[in-house]
Protein backbone atom coordinates (compact mmCIF):
# COMPACT_ATOMS: atom_id res chain seq x y z
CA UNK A 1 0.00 0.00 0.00
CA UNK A 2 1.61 3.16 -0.81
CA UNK A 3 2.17 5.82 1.78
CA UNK A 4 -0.58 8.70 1.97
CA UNK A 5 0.10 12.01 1.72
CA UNK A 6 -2.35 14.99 2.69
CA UNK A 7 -1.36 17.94 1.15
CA UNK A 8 -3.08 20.95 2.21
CA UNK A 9 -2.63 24.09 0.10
CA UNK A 10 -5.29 26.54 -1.03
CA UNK A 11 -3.76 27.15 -4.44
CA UNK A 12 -5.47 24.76 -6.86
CA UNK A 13 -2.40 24.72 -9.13
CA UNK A 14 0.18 24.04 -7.12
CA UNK A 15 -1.93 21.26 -5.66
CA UNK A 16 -2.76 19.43 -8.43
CA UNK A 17 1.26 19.89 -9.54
CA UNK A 18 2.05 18.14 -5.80
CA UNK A 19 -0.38 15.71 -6.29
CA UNK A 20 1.02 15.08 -9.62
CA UNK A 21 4.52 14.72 -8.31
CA UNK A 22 3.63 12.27 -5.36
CA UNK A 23 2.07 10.08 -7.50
CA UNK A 24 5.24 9.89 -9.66
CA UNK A 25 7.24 8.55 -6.34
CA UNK A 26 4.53 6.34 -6.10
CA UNK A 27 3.16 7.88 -2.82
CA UNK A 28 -1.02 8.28 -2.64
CA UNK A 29 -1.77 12.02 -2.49
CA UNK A 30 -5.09 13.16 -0.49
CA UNK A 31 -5.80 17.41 -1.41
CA UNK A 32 -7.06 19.53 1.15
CA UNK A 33 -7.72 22.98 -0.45
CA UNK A 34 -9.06 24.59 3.46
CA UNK A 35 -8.86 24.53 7.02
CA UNK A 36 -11.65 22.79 7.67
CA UNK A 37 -11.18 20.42 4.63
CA UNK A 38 -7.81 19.59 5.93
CA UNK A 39 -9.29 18.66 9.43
CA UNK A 40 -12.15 16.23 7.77
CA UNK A 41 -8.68 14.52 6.04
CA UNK A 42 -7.47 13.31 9.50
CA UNK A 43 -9.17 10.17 9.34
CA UNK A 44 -7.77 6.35 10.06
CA UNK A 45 -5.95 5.11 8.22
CA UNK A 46 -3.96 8.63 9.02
CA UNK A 47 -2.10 10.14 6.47
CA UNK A 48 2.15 9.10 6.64
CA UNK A 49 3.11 12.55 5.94
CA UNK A 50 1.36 16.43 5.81
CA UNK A 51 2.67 18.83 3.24
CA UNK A 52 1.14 21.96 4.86
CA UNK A 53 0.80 25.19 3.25
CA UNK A 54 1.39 28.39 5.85
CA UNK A 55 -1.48 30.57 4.98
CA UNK A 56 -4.97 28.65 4.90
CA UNK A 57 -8.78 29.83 4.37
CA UNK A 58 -10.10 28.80 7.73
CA UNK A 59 -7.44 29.49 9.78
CA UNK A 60 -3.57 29.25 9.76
CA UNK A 61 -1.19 25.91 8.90
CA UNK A 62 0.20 27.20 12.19
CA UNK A 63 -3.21 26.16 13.99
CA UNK A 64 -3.61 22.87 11.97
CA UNK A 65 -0.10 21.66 12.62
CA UNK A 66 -1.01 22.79 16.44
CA UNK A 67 -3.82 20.61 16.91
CA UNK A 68 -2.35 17.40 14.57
CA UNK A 69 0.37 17.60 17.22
CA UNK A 70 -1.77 17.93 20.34
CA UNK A 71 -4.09 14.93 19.72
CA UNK A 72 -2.36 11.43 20.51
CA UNK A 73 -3.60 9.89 17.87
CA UNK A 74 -2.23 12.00 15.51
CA UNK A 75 0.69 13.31 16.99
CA UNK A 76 2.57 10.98 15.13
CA UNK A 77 2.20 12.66 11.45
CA UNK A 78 5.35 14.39 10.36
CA UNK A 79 4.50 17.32 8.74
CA UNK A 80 6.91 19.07 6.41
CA UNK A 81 5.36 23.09 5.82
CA UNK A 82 5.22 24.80 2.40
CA UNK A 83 5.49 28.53 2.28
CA UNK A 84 6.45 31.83 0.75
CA UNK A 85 7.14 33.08 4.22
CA UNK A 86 11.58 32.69 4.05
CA UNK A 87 11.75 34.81 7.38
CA UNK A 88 13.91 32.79 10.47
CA UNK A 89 11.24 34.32 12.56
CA UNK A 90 8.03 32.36 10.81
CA UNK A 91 10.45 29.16 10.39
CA UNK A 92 11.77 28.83 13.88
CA UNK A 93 7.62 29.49 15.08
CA UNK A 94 6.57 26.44 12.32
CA UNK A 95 8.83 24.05 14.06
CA UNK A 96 7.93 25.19 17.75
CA UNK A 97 4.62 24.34 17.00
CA UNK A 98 5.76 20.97 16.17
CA UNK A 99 6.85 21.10 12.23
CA UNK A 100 9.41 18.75 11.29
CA UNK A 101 10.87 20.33 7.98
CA UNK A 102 10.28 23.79 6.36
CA UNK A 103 10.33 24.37 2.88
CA UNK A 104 10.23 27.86 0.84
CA UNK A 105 8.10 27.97 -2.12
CA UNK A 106 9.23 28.09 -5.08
CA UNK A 107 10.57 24.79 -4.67
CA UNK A 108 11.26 22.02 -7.03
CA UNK A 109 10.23 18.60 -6.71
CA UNK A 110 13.59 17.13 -6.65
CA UNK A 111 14.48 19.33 -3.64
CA UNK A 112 10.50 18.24 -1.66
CA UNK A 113 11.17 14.50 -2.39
CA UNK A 114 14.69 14.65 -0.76
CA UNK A 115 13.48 17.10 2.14
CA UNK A 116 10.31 13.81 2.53
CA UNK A 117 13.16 11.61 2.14
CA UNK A 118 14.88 12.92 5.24
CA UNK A 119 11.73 13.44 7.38
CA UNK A 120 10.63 9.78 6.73
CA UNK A 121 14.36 8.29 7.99
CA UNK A 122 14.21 10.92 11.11
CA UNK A 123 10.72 10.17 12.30
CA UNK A 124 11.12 5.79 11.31
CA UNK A 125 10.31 4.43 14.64
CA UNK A 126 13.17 2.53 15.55
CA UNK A 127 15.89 0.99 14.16
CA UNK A 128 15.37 -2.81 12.75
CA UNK A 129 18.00 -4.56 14.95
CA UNK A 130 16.74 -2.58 18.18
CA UNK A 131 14.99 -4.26 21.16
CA UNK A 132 11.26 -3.56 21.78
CA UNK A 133 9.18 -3.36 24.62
CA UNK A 134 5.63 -2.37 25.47
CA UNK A 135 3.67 -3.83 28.55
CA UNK A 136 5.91 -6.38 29.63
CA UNK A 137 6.07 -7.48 25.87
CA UNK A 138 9.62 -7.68 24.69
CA UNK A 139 10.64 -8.79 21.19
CA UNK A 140 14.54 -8.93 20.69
CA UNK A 141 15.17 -8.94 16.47
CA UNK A 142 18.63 -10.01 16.98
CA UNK A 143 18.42 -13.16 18.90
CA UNK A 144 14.79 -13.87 17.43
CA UNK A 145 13.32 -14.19 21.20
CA UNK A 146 9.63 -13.33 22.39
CA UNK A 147 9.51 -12.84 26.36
CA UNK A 148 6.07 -11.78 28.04
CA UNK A 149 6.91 -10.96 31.83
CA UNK A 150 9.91 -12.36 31.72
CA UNK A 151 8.38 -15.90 30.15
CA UNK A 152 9.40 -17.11 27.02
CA UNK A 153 7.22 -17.04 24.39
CA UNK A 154 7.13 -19.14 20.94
CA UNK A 155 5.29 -18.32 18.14
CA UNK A 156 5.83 -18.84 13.97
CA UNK A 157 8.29 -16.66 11.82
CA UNK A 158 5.11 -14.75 10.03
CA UNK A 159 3.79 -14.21 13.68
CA UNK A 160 7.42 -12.81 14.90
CA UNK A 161 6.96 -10.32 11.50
CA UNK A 162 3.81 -9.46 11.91
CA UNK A 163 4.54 -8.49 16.31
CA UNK A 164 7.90 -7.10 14.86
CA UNK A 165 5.99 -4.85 12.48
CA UNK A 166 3.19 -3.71 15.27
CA UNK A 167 5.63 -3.26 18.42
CA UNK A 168 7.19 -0.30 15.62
CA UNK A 169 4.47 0.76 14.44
CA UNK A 170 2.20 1.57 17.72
CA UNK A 171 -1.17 3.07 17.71
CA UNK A 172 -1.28 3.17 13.64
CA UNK A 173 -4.20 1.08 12.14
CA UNK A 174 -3.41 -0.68 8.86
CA UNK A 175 -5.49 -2.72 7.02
CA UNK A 176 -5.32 -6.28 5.94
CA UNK A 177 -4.02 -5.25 2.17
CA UNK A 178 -1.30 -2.99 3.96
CA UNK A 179 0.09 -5.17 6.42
CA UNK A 180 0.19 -8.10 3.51
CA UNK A 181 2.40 -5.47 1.80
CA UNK A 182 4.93 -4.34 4.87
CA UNK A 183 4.89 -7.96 6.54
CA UNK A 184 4.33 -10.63 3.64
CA UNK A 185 6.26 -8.12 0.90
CA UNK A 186 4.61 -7.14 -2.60
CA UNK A 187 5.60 -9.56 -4.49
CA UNK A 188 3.99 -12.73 -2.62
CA UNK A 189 0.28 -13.39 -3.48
CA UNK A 190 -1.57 -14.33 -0.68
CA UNK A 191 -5.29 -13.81 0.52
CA UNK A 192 -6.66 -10.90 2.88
CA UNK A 193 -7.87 -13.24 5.30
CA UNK A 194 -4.68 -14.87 5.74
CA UNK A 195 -3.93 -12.28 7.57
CA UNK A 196 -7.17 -12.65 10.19
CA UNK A 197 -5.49 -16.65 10.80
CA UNK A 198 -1.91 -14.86 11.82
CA UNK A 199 -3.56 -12.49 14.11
CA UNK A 200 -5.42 -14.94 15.49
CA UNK A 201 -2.42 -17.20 15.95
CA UNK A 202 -0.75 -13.85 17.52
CA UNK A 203 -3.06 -13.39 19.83
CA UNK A 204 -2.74 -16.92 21.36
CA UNK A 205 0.71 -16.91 21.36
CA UNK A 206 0.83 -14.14 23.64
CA UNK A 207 -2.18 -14.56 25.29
CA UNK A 208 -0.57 -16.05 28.38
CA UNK A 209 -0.27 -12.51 29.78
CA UNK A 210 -3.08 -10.62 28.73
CA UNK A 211 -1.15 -9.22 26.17
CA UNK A 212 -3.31 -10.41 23.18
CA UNK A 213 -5.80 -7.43 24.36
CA UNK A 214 -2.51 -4.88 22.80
CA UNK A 215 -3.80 -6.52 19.17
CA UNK A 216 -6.95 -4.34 18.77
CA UNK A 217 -9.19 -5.33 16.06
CA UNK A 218 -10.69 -1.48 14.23
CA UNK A 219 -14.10 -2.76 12.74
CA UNK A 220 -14.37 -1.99 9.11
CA UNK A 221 -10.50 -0.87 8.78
CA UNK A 222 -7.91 -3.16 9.84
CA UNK A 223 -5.72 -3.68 12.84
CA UNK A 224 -4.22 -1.63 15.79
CA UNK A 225 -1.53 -2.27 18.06
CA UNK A 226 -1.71 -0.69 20.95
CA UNK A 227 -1.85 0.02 25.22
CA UNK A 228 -4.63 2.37 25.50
């Protein structure tokens, strides 16, 4: 599944020219042309990225990034801003509130992809070969071993992927097609509800410790890991 992208930028050409360029990279651009627009965007599954245009009708990309970074749920998103503004002043005040790259229009799309580029390696969760732990569940990459308070746990290779995939991706829902993509790969054909049998098998393998309850099932959409 290819990454989403909201952009949210007022000017119809320029969006339509970013939409035109994310598709190119093979990312899935959402538009946004408003404020409000923008907000109705935030919806699960969330966008991977916000391109974010400084001055909005509706209100400012100052307040939008402000409230995408207050929420939990969303708080997550990196969010790269587009603007004519070149000032240090309106920069440094785009990443207070929480910005994670600045860009000054005109750009050119060579120069966005690398900026996305960057933001996407800074903000990756974790790094592959790192040790996880949420609740009590650890997961250690390296020596391929599952512990749930301290027990040892055993479970398949597609069921190590699949927690290994979750534990860095927390509080995200994906659907069935996506995590087929990110766990199984692209080029391996096999059927949605493939993945409903390795959740299930999941579940009981960590079960033990209540931690099958961090495997949320999001009616209609997908899958969830998380605590809350």
């Amino acid at each position: 599944m290819a990454r989403k992208i909201l952009i949210v930028e007022d000017e119809a050409p320029i969006r339509e020219m970013l939409s035109f360029v994310m598709e190119q990279h093979g990312y899935q651009p959402v538009e946004a042309a408003n404020f409000e627009h923008a907000l109705q965007q935030i919806t699960e599954p969330y966008p991977d990225m916000i391109l974010l245009d400084w001055m909005l009708p509706g209100g400012s990309g100052i307040q939008f990034a402000k409230q995408i970074k207050s929420q939990d749920h969303t708080k997550h998103i990196p969010i790269i801003m587009l603007t004519a503004r070149g000032e240090e002043e309106d920069k440094i005040k785009g990443l207070e509130v929480g910005a994670d790259d600045y860009i000054t229009k005109p750009f050119s799309p060579k120069e966005l992809m690398a900026r996305m580029r960057a933001v996407f390696r800074r903000v990756s969760p974790t790094s592959l070969d790192e040790p996880l732990e949420i609740e009590g569940l650890k997961l250690d990459p390296v020596s391929h071993r599952i512990t749930a308070n301290d027990d040892s746990v055993d479970m398949g290779p597609t069921e190590f992927r699949l927690l290994h995939f979750f534990m860095t991706h927390p509080e995200r829902v994906y659907s069935r097609e996506q995590l087929l993509d990110h766990v199984w790969g692209t080029n391996v054909y096999v059927e949605d509800r493939t993945v409903d049998v390795h959740i299930r098998r999941l579940r009981q393998a960590v079960a033990n410790h209540g931690h099958d309850r961090l495997i949320q099932t999001v009616r209609g959409v997908g899958y969830r890991f998380s605590a809350r």
